[in-house]
N, C-alpha and C. Protein backbone atom coordinates (compact mmCIF):
# COMPACT_ATOMS: atom_id res chain seq x y z
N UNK A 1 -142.86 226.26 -48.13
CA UNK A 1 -144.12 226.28 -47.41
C UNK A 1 -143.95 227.16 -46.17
N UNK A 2 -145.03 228.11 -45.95
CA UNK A 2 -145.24 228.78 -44.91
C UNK A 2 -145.41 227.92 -43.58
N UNK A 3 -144.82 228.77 -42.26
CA UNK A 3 -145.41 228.00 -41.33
C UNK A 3 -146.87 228.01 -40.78
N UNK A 4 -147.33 229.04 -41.67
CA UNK A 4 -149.06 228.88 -41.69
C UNK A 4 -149.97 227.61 -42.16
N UNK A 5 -149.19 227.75 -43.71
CA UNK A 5 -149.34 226.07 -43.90
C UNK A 5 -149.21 225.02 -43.61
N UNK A 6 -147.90 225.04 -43.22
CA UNK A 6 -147.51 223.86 -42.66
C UNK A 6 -148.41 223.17 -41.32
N UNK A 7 -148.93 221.51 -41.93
CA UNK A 7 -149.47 221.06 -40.13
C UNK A 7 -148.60 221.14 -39.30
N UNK A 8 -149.52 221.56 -38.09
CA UNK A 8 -148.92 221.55 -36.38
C UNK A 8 -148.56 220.03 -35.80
N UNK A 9 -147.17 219.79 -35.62
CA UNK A 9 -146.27 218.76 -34.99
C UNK A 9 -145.95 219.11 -33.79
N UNK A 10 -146.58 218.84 -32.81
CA UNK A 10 -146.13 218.99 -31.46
C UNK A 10 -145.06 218.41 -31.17
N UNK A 11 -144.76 217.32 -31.71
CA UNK A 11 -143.85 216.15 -31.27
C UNK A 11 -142.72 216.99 -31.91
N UNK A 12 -142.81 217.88 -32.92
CA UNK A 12 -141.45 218.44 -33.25
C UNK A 12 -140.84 219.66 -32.52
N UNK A 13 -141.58 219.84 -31.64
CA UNK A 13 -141.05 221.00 -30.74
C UNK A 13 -140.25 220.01 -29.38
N UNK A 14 -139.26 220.20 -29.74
CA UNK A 14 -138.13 219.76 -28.65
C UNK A 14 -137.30 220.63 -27.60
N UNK A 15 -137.47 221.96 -28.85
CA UNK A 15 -136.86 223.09 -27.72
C UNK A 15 -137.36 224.58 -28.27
N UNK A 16 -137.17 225.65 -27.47
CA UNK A 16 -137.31 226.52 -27.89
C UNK A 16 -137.03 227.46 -28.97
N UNK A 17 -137.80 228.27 -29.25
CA UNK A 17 -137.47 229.12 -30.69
C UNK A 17 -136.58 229.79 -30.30
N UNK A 18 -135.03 230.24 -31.00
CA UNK A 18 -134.35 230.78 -30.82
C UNK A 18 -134.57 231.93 -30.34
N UNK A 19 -136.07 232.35 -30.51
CA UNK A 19 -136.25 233.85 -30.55
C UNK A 19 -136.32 234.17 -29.24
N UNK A 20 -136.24 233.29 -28.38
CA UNK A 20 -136.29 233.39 -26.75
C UNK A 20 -135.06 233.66 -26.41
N UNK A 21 -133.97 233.42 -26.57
CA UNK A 21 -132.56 233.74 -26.44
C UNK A 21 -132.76 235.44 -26.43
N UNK A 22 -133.22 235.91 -27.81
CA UNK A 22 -133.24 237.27 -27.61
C UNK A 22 -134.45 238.15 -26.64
N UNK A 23 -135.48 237.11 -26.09
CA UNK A 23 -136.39 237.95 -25.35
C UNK A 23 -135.41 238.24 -24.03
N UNK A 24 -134.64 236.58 -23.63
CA UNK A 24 -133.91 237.03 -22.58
C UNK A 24 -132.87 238.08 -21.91
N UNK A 25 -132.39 238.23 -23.55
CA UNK A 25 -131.08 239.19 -23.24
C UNK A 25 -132.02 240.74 -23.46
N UNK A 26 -133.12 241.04 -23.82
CA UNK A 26 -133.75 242.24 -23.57
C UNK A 26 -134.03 242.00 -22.00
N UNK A 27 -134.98 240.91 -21.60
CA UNK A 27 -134.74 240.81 -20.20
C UNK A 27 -133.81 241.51 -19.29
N UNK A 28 -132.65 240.59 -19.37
CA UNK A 28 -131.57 241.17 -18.93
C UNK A 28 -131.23 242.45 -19.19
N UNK A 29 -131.27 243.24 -19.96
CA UNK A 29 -130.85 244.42 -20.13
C UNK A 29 -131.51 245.61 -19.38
N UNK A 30 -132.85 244.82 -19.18
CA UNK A 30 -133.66 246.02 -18.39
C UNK A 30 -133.36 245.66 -16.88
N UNK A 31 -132.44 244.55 -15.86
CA UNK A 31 -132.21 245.00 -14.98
C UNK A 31 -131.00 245.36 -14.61
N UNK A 32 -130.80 246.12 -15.66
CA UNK A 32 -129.39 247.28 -15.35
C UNK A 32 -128.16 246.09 -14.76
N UNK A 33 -128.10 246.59 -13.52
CA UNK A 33 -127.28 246.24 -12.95
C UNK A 33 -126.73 244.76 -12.68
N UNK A 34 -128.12 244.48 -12.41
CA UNK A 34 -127.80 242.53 -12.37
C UNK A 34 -127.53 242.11 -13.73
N UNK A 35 -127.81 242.43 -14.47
CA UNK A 35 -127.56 242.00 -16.37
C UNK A 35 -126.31 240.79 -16.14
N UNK A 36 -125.09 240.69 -15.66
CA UNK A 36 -124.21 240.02 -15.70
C UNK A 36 -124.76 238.14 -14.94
N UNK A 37 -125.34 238.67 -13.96
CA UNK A 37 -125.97 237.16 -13.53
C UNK A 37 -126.83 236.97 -14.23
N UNK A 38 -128.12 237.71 -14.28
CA UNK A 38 -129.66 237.39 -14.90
C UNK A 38 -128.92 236.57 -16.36
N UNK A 39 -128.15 237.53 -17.01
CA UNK A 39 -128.38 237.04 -18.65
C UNK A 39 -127.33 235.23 -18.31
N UNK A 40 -126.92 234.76 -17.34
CA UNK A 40 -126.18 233.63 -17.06
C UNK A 40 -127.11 232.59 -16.90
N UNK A 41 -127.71 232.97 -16.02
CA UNK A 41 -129.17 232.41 -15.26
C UNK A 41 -129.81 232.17 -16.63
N UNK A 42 -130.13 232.86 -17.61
CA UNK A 42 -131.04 232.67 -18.18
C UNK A 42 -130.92 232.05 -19.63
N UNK A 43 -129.27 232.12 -20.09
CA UNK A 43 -128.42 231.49 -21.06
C UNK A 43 -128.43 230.25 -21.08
N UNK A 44 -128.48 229.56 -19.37
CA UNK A 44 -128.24 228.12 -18.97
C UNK A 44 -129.52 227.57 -19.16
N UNK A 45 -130.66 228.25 -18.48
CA UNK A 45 -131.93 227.74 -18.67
C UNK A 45 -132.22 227.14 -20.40
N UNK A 46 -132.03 228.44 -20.73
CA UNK A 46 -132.34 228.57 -22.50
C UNK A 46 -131.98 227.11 -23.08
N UNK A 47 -130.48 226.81 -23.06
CA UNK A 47 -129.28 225.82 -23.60
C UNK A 47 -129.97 224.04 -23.04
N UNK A 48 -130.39 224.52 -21.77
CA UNK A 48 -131.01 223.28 -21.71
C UNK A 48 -132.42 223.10 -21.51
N UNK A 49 -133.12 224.14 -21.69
CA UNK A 49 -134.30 223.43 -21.79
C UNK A 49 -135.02 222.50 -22.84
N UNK A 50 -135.49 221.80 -22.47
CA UNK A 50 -135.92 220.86 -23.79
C UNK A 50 -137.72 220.38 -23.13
N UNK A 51 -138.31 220.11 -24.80
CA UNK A 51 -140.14 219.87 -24.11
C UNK A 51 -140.02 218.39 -25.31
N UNK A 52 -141.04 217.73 -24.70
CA UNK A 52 -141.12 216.44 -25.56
C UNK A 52 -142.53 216.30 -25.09
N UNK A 53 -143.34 215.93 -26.39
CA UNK A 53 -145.15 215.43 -26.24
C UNK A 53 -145.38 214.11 -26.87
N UNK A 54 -145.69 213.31 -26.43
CA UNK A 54 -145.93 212.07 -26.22
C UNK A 54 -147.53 211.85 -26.51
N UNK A 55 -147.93 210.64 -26.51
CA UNK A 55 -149.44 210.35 -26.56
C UNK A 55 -149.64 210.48 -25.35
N UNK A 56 -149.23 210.27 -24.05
CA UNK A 56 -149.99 210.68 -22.45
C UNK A 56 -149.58 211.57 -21.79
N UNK A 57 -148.62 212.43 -22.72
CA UNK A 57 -148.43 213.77 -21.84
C UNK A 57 -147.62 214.55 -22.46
N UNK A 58 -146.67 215.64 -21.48
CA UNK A 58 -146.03 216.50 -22.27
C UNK A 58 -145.06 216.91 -21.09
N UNK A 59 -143.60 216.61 -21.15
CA UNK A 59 -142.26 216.65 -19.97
C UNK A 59 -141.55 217.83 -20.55
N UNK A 60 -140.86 218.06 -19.81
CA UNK A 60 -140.32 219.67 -19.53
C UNK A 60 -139.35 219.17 -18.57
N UNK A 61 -137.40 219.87 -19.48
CA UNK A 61 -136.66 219.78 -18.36
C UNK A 61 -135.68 220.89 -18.20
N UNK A 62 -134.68 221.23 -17.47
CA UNK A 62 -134.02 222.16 -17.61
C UNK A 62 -133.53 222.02 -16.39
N UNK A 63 -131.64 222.80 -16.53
CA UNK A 63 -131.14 222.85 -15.40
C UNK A 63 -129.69 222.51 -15.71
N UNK A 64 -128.65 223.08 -15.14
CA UNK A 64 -127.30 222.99 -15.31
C UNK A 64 -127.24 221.80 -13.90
N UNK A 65 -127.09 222.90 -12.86
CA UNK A 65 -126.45 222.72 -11.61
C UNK A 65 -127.39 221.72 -10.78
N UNK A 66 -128.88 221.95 -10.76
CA UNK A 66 -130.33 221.77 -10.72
C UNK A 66 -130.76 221.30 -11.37
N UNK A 67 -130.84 220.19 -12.17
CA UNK A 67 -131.47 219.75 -13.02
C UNK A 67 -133.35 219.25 -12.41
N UNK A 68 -134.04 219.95 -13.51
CA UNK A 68 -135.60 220.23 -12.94
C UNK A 68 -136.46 219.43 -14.11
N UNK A 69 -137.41 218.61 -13.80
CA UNK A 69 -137.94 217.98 -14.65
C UNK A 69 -139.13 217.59 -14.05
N UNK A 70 -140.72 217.99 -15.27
CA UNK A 70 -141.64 218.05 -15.05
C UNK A 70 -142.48 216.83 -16.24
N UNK A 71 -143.11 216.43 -15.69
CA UNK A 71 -143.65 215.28 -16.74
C UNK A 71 -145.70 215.19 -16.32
N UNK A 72 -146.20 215.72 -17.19
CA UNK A 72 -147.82 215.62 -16.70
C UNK A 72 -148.38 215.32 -17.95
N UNK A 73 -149.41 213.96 -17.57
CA UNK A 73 -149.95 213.96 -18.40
C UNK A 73 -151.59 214.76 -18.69
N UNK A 74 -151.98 213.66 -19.88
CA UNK A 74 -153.15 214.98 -20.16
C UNK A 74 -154.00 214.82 -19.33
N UNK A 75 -154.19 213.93 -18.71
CA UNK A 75 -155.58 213.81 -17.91
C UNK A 75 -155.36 214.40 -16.51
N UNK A 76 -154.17 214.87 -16.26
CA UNK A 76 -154.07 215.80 -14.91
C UNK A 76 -154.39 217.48 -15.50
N UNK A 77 -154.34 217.55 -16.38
CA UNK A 77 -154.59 219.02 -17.16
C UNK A 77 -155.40 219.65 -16.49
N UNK A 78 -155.85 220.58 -15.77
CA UNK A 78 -157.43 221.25 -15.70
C UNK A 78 -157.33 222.46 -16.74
N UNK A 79 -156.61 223.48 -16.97
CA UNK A 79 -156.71 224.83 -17.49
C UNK A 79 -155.46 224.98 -18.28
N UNK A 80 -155.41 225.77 -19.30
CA UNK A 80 -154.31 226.28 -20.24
C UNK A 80 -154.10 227.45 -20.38
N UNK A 81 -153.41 228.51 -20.25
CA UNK A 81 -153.66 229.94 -20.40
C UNK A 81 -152.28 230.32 -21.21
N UNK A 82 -152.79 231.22 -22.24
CA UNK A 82 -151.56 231.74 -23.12
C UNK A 82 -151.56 232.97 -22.74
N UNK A 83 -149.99 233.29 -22.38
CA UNK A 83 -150.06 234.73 -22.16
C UNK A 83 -148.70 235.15 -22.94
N UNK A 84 -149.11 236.82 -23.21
CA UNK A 84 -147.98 237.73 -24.04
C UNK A 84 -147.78 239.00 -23.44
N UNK A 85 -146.42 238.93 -22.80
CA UNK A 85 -146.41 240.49 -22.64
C UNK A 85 -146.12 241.75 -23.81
N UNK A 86 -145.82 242.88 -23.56
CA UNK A 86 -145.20 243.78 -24.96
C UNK A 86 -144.05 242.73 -25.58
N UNK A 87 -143.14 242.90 -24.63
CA UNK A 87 -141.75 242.17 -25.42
C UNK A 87 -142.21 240.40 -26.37
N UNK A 88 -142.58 239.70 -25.80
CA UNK A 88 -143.22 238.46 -26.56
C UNK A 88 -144.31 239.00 -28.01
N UNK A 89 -145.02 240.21 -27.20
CA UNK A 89 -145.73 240.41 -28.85
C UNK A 89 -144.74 240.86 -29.87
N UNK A 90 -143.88 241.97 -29.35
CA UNK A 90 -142.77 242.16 -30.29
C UNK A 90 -141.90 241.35 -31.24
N UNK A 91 -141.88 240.32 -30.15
CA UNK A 91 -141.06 238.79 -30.76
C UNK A 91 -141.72 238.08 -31.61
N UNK A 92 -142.83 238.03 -30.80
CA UNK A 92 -143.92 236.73 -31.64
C UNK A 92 -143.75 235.56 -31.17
N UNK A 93 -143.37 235.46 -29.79
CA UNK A 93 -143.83 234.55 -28.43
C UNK A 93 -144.72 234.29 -27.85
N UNK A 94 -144.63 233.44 -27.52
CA UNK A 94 -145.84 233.60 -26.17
C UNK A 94 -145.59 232.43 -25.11
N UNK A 95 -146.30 232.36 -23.66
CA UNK A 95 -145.69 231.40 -23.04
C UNK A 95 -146.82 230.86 -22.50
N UNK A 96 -147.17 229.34 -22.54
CA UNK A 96 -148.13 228.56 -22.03
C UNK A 96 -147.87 227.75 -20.79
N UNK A 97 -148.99 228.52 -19.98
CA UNK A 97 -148.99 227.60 -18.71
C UNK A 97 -150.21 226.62 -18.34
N UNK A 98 -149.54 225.75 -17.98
CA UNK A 98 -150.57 224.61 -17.99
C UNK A 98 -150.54 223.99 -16.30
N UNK A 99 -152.15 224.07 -16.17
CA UNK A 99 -152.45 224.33 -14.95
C UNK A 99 -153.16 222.96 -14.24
N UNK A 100 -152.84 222.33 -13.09
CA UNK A 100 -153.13 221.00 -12.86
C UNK A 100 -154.04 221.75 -11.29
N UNK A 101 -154.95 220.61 -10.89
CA UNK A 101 -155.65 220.68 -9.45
C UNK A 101 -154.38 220.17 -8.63
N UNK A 102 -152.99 220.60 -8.30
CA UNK A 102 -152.24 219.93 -7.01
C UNK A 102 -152.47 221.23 -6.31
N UNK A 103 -153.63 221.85 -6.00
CA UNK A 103 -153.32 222.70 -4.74
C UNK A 103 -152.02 224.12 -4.92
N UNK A 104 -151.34 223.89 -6.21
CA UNK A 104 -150.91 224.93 -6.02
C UNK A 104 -151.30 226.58 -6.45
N UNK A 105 -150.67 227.43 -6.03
CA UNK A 105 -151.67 228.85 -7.03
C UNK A 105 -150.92 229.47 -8.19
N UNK A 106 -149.72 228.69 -8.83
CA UNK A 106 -149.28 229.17 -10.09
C UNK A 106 -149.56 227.87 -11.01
N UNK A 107 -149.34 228.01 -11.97
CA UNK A 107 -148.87 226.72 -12.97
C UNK A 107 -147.97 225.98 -12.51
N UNK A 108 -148.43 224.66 -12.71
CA UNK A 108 -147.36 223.65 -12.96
C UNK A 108 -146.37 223.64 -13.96
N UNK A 109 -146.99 224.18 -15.20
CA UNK A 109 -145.77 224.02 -16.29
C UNK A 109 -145.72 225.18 -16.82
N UNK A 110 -144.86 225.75 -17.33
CA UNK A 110 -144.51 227.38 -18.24
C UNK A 110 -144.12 226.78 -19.23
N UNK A 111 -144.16 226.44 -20.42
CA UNK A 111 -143.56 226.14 -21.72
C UNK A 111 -143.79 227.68 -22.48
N UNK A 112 -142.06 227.51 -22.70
CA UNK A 112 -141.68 229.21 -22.81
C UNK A 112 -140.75 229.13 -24.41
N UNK A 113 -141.41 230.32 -25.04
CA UNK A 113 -140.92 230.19 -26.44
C UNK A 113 -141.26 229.43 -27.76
N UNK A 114 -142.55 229.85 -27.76
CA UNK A 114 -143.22 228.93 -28.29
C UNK A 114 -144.38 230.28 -29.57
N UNK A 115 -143.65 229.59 -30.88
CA UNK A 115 -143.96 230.61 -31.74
C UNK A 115 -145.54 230.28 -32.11
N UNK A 116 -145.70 228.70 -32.16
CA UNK A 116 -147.36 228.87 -32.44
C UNK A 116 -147.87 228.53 -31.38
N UNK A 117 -148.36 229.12 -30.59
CA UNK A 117 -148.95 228.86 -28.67
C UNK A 117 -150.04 228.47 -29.44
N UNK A 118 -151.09 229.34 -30.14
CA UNK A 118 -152.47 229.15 -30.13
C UNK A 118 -152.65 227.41 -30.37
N UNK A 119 -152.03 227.19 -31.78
CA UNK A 119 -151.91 225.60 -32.04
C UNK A 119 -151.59 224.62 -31.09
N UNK A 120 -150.65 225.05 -30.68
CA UNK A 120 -150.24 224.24 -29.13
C UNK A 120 -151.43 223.76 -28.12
N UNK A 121 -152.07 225.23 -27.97
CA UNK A 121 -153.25 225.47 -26.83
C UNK A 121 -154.10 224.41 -27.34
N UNK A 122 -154.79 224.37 -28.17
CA UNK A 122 -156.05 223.58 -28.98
C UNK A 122 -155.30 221.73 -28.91
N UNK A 123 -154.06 221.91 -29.60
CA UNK A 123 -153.96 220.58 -29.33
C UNK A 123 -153.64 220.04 -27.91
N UNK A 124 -153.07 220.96 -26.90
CA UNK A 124 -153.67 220.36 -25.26
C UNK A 124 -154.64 220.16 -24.99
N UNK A 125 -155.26 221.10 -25.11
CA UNK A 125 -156.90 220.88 -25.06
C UNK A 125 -157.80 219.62 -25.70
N UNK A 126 -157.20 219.39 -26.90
CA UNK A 126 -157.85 218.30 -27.61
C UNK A 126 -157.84 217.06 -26.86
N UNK A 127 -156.17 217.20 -26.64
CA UNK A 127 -155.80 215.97 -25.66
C UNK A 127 -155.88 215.47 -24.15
N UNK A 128 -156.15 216.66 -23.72
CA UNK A 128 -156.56 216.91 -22.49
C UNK A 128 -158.43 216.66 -22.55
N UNK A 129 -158.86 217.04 -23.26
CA UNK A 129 -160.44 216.33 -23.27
C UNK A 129 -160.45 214.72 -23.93
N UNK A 130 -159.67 214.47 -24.81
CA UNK A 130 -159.42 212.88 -25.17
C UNK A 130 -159.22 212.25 -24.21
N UNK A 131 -158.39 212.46 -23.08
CA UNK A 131 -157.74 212.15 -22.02
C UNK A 131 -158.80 211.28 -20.97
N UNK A 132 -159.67 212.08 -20.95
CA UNK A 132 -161.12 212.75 -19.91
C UNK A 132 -161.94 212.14 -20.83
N UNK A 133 -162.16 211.60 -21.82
CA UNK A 133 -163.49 210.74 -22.51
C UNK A 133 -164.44 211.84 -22.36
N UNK A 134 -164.43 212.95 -23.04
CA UNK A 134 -165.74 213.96 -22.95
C UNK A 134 -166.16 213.98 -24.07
N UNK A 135 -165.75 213.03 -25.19
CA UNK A 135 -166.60 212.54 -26.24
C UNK A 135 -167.64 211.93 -25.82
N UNK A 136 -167.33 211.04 -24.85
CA UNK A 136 -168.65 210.20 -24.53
C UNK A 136 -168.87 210.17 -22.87
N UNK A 137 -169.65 210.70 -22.17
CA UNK A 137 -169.39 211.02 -20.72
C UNK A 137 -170.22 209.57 -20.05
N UNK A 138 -170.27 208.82 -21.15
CA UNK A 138 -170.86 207.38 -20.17
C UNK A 138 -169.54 206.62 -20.05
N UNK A 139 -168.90 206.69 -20.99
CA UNK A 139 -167.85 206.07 -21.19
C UNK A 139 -166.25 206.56 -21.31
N UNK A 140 -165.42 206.61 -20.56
CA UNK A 140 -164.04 207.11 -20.37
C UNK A 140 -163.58 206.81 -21.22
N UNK A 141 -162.03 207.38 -22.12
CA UNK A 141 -161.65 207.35 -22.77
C UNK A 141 -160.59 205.59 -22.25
N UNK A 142 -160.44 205.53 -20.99
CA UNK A 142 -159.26 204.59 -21.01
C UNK A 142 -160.22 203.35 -20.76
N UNK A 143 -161.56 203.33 -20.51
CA UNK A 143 -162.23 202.20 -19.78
C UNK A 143 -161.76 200.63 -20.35
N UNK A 144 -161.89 200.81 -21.99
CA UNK A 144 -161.77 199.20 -22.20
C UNK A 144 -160.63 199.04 -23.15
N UNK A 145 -159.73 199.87 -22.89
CA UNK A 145 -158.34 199.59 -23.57
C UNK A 145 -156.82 198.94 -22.43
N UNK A 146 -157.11 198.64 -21.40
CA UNK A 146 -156.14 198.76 -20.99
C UNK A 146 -155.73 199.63 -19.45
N UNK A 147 -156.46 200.53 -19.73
CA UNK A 147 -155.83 202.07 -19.17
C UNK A 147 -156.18 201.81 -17.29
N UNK A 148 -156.15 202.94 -17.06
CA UNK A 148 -156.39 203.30 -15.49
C UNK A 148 -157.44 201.98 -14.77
N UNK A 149 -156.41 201.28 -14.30
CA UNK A 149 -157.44 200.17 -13.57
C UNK A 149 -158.57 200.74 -12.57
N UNK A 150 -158.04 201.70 -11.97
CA UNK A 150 -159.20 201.81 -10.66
C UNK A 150 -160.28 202.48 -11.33
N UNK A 151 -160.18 203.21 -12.69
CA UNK A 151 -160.87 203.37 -13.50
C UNK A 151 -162.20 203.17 -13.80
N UNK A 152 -161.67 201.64 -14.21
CA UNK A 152 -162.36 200.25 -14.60
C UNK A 152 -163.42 200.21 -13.75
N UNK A 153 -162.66 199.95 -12.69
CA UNK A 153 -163.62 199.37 -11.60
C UNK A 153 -164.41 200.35 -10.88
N UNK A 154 -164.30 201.62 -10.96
CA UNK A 154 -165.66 202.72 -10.22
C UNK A 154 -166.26 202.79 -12.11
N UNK A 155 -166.26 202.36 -12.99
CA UNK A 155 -167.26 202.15 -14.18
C UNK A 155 -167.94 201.03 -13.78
N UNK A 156 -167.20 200.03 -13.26
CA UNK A 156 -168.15 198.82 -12.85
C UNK A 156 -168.73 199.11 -12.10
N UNK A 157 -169.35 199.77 -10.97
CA UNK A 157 -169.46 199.60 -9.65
C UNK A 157 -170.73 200.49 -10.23
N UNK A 158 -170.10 201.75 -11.06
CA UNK A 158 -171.67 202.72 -11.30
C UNK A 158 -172.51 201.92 -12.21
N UNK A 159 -172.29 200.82 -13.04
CA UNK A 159 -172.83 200.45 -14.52
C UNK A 159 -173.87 199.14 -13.18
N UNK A 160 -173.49 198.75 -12.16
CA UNK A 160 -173.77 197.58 -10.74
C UNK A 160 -174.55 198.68 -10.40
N UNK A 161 -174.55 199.71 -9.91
CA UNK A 161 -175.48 200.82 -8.98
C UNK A 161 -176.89 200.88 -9.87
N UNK A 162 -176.58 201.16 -11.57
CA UNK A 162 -177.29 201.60 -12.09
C UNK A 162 -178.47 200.33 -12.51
N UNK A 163 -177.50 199.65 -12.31
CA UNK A 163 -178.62 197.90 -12.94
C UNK A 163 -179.55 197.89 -11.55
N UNK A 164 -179.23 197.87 -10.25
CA UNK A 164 -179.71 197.37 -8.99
C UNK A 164 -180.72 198.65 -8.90
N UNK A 165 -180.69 200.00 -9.36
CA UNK A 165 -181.64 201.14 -9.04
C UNK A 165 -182.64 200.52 -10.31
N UNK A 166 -182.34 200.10 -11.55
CA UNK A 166 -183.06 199.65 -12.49
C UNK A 166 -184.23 198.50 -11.80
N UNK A 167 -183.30 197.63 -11.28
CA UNK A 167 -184.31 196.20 -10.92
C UNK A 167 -184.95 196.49 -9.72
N UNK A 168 -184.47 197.53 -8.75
CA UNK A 168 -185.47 197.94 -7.59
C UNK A 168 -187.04 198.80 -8.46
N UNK A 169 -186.87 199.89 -9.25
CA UNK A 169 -187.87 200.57 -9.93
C UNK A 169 -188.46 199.41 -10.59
N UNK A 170 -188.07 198.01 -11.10
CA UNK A 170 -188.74 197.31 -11.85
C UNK A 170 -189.76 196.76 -10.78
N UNK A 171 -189.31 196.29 -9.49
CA UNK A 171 -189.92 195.50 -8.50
C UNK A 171 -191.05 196.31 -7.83
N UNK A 172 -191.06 198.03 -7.56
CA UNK A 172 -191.70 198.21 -6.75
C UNK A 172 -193.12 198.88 -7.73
């Protein structure tokens, strides 16, 4: 079976496509001189990075010396953007950044090496609007399962606003 055919398993992407190993060492090669650190720097990253997707999110870690670890779930998501430079189209890479409201002006996450991005993209997105209840915008996705208490309670408070604007229009 093709990997065209084959369904998209997020949960089976644990680490990168090998094929990133070789974007890096083209990397490296184009800065001449540094090549001896860069391709070190970027060997270590490679070896340990690892991604894991979960039902409430999607963690990202990496790091020898530094160990760096990112964990967001879907409902902090705002934006997804896939991007390819020449060398990634060459490869058949691409690298997804996934973009949260903390005020900062890059991405929060780079998930790098990633042969089916587009599939990827759609299923953040899916989950990232599941997340957000934009199936039903009266009703949140976490309201009566469990989920986000304070949630709960600004649903109560609007579902209380909306009864008391109801019984004032009934009275006057």
């Amino acid at each position: 079976m093709s990997r065209a055919q084959m369904p998209f398993d997020p949960q089976a992407i644990t680490r990168p496509d090998p094929v990133l190993m070789t974007y890096y060492i083209l990397v490296s090669l184009l800065t001449t001189v540094a090549f001896p650190v860069v391709i070190i720097v970027l060997w270590c990253k490679y070896h340990t990075l690892r991604y894991r997707f979960d039902d409430k999110g999607v963690s990202m870690s990496w790091g020898v010396l530094f160990r760096r670890e990112i964990y967001l779930t879907y409902r902090r998501i705002q934006d997804i953007h896939v991007t390819r430079n020449i060398l990634h189209r060459w490869l058949g890479l691409a690298t997804i950044s996934v973009q949260t409201a903390s005020g900062s002006a890059g991405a929060e996450m780079t998930i790098e090496g990633i042969l089916l991005a587009e599939a990827l993209r759609d299923y953040l997105y899916a989950q990232m609007r599941g997340a957000r209840g934009e199936g039903s915008p009266e009703t949140p996705a976490d309201a009566g399962d469990g989920g986000d208490e304070t949630l709960k309670v600004l649903c109560e408070i609007r579902d209380e606003v909306r009864r008391l604007a109801r019984q004032r229009r009934a009275e006057a």
